[in-house]
C-alpha atoms as a PDB file:
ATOM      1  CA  UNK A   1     -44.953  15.309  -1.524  1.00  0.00           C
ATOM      2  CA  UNK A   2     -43.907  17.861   1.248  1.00  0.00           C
ATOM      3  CA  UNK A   3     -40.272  17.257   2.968  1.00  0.00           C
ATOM      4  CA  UNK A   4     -39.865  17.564   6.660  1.00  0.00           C
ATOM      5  CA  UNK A   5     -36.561  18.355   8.076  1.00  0.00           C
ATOM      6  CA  UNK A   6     -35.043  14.969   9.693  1.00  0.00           C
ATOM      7  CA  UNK A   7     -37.779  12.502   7.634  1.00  0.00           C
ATOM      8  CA  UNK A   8     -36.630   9.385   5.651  1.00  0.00           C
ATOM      9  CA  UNK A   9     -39.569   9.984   3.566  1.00  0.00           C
ATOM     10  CA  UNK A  10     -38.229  10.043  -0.091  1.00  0.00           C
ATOM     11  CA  UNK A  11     -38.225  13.239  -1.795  1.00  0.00           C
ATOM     12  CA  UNK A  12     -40.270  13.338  -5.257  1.00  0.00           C
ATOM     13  CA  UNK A  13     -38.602  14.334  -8.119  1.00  0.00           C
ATOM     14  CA  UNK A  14     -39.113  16.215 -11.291  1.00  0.00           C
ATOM     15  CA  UNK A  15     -40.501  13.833 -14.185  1.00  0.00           C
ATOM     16  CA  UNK A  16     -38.051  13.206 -17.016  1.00  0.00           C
ATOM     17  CA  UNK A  17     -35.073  15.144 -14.790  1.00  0.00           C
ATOM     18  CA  UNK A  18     -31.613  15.299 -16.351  1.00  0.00           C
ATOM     19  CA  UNK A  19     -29.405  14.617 -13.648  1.00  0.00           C
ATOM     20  CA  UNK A  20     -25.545  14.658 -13.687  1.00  0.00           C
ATOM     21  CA  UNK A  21     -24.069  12.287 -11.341  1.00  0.00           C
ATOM     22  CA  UNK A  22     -21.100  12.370  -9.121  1.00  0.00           C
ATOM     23  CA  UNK A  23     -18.070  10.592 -11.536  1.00  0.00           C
ATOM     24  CA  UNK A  24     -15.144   9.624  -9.595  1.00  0.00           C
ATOM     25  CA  UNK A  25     -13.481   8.398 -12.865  1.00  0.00           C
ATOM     26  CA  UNK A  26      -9.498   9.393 -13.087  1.00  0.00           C
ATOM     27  CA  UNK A  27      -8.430   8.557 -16.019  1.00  0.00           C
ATOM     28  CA  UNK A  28      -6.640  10.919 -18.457  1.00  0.00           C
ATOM     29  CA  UNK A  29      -7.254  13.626 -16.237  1.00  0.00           C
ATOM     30  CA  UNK A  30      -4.764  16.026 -15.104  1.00  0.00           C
ATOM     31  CA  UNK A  31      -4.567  17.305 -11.441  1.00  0.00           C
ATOM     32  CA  UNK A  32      -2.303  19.563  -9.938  1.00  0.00           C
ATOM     33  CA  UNK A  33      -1.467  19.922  -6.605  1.00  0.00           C
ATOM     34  CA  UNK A  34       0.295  22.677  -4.107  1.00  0.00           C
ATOM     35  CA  UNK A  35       1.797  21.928  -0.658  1.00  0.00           C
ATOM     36  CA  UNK A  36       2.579  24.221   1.853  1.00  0.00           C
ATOM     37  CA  UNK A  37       6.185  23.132   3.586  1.00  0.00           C
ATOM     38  CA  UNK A  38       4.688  24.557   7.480  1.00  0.00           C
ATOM     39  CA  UNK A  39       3.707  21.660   9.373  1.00  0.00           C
ATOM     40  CA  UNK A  40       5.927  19.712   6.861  1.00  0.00           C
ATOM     41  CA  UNK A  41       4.806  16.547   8.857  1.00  0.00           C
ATOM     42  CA  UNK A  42       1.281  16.562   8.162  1.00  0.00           C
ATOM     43  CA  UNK A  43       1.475  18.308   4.782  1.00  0.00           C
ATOM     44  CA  UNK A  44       3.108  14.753   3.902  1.00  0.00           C
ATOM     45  CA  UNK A  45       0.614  12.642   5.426  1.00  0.00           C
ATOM     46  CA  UNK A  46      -2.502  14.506   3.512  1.00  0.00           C
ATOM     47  CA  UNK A  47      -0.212  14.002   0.281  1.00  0.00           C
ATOM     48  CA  UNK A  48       0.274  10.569   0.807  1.00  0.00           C
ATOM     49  CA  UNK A  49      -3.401  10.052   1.107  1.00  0.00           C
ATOM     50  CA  UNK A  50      -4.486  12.194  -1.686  1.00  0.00           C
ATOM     51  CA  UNK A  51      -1.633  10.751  -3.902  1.00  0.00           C
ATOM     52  CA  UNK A  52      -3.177   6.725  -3.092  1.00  0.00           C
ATOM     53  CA  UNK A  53      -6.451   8.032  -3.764  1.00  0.00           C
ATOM     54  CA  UNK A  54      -5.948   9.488  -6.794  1.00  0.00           C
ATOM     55  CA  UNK A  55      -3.783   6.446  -8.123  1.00  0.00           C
ATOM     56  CA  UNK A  56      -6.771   4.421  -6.866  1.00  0.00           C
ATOM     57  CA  UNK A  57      -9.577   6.869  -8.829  1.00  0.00           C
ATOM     58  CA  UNK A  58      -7.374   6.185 -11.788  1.00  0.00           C
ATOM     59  CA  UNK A  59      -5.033   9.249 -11.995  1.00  0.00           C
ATOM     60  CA  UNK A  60      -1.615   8.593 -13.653  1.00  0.00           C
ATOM     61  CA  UNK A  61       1.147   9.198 -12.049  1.00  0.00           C
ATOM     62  CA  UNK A  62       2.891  11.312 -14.601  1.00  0.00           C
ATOM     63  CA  UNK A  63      -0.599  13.264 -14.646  1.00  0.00           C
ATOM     64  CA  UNK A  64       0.268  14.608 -11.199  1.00  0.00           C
ATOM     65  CA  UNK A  65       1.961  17.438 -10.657  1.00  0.00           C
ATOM     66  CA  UNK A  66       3.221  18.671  -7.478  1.00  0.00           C
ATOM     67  CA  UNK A  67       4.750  22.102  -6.176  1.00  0.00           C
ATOM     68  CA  UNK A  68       5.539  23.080  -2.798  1.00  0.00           C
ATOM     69  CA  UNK A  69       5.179  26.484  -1.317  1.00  0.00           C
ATOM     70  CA  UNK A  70       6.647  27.477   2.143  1.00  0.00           C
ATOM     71  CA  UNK A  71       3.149  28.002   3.815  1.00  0.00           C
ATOM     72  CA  UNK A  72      -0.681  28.756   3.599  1.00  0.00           C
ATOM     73  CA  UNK A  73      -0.588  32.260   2.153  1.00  0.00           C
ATOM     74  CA  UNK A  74       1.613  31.618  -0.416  1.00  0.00           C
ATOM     75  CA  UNK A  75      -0.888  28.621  -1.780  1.00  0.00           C
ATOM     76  CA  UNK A  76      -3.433  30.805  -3.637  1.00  0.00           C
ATOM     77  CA  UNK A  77      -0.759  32.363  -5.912  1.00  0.00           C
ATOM     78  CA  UNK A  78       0.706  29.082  -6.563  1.00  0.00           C
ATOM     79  CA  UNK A  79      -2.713  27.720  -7.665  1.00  0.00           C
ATOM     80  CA  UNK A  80      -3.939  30.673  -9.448  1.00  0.00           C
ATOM     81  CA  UNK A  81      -0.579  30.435 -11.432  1.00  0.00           C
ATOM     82  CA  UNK A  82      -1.266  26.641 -12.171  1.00  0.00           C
ATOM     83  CA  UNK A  83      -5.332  27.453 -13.276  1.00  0.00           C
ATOM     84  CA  UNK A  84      -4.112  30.162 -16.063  1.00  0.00           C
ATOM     85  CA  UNK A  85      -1.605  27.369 -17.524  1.00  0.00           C
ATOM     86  CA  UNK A  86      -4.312  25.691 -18.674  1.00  0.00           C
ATOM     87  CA  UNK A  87      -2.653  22.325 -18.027  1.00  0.00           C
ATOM     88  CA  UNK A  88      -4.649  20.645 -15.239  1.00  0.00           C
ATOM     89  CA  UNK A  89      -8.256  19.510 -15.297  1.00  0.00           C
ATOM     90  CA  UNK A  90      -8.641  20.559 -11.246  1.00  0.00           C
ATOM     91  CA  UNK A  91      -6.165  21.301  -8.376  1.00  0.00           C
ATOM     92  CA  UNK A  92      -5.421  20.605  -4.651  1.00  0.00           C
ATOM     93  CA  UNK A  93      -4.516  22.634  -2.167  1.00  0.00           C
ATOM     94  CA  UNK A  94      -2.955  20.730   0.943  1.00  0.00           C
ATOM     95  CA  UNK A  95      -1.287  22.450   4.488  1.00  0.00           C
ATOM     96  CA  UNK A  96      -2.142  22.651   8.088  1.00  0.00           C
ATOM     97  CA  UNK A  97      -2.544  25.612  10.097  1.00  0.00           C
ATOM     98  CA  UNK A  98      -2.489  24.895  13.986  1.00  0.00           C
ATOM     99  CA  UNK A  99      -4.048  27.645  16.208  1.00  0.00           C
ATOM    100  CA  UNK A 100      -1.088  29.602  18.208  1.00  0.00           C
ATOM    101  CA  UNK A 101      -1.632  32.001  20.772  1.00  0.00           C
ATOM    102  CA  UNK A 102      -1.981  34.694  18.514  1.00  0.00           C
ATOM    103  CA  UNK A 103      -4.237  36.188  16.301  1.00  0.00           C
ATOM    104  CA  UNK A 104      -1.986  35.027  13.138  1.00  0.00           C
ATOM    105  CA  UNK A 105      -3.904  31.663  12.823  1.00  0.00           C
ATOM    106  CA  UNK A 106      -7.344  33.545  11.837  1.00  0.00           C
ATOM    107  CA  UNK A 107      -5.298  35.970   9.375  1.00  0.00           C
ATOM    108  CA  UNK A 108      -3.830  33.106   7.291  1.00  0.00           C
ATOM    109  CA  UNK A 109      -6.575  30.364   8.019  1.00  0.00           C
ATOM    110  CA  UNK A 110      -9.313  33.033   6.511  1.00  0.00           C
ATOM    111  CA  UNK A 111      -6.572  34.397   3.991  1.00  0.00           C
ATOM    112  CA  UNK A 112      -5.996  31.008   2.969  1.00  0.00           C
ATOM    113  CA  UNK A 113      -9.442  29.830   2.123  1.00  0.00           C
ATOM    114  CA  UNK A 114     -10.659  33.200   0.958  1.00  0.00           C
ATOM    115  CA  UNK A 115      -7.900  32.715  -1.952  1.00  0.00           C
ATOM    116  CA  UNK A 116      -8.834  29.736  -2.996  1.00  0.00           C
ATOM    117  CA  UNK A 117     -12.128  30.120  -3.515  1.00  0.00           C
ATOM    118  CA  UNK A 118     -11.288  33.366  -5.269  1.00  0.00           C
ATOM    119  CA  UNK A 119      -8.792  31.826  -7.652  1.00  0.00           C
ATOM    120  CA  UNK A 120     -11.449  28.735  -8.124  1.00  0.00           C
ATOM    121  CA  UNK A 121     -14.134  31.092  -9.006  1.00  0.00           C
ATOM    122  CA  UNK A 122     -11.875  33.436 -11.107  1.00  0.00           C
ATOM    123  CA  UNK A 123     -10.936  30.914 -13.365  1.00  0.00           C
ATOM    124  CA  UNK A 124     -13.347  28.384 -13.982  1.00  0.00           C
ATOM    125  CA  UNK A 125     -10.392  25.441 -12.257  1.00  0.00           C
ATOM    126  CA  UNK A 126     -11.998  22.822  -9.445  1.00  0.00           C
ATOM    127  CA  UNK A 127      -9.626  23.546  -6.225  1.00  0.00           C
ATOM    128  CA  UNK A 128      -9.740  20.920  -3.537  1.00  0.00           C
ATOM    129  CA  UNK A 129      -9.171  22.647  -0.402  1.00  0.00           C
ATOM    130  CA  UNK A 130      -7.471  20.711   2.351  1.00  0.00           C
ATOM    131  CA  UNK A 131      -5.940  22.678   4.196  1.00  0.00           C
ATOM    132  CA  UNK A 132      -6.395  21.714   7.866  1.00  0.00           C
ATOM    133  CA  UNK A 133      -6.947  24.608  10.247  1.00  0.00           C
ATOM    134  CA  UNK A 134      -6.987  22.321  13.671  1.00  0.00           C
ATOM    135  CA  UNK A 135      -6.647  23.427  17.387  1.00  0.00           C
ATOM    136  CA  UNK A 136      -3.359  21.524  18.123  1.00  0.00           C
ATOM    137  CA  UNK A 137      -0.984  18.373  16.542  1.00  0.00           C
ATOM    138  CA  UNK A 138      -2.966  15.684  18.008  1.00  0.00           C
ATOM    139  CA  UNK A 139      -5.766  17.010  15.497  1.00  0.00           C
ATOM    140  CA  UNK A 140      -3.996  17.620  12.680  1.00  0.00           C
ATOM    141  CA  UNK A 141      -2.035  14.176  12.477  1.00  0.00           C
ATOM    142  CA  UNK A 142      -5.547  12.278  12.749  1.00  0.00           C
ATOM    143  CA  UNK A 143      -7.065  14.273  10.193  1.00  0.00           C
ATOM    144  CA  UNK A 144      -4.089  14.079   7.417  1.00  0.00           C
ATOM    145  CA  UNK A 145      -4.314  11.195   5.395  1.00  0.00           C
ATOM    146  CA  UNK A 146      -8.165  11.019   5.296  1.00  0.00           C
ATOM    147  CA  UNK A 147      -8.699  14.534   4.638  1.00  0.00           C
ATOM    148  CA  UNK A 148      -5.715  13.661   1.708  1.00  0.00           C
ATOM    149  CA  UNK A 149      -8.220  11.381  -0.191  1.00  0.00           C
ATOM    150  CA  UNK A 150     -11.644  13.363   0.339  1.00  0.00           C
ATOM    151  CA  UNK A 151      -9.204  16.268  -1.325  1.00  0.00           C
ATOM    152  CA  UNK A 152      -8.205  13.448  -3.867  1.00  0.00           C
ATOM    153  CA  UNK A 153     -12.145  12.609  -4.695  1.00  0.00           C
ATOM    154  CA  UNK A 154     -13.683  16.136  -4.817  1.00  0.00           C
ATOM    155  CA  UNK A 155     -10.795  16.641  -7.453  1.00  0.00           C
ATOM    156  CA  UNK A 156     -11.621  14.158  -9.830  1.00  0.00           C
ATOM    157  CA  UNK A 157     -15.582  14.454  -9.356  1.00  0.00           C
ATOM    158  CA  UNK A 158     -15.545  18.835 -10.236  1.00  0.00           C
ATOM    159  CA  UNK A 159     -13.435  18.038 -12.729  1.00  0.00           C
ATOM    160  CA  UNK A 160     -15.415  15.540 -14.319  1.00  0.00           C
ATOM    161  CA  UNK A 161     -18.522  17.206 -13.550  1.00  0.00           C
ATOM    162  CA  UNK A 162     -17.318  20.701 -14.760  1.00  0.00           C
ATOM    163  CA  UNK A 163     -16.745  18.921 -17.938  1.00  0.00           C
ATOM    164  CA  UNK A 164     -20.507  17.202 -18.194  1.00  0.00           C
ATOM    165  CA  UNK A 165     -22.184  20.243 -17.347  1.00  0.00           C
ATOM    166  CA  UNK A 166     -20.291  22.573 -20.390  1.00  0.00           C
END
């Protein structure tokens, strides 16, 4: 059966394929989670959601662990140090960068990111990243709490599919 971009047609699969799927099961896993205090305001609102979904997914409370850094940058090191612990099962990264007038946002919106993903690949640890890069307030503040739980879900699903697939 041949796909075409767009089609509904249903895509045939391998006979007898193992297939991992997605387990949004919290329970007895431990997540760890860094806040930047910049933009303090939405930094709450994407914890608040990411704290109600991961109470909802089944994540105990006292399996939670938060620490707050002062901004974006200072995230990665704050995660990497939390990865090497070996004490959480996957982390979250929450903050918002809003786009100034200067070239600043692209340094720490790239810098940002670009650690995460290092420190995620470096050591084997699931990282969430929901860090909002956004245009202006308005954004950001409409974004928080949702982008709070999708950080809350990818969480719980890499960590539980990190441990399937080992």
């Amino acid at each position: 059966m041949s796909f075409t971009p767009n089609s509904a047609a249903p895509v045939e699969r391998c006979a007898d394929l193992r297939e991992i799927e997605a387990d949004q099961n919290g329970a007895g896993l431990a997540i760890g989670i860094v806040m930047a205090r910049f933009n303090r305001e939405v930094g709450e609102g994407l914890l608040s959601g990411c704290c109600q979904e991961l109470s909802r997914l089944g994540v105990a409370a006292s399996a939670i662990t938060l620490v707050n850094v002062p901004g974006a940058l200072e995230i990665p090191l704050t995660l990497q140090t939390m990865a090497q612990s070996g004490k959480f099962d996957a982390l979250v990264a929450l903050g918002c960068v809003i786009r100034g007038e200067t070239y600043h946002f692209e340094i720490v919106s790239n810098e940002s990111a670009r650690g995460v993903t290092d420190v995620q690949l470096t050591t084997g640890i699931p990282i969430a990243n929901a860090v909002l890069t956004v245009e202006n307030d308005d954004q950001a503040l409409v974004r928080m709490h949702q982008k709070g739980m999708e950080a809350a879900q990818c969480a719980v699903e890499m960590a539980n599919l990190l441990k399937a697939v080992k």
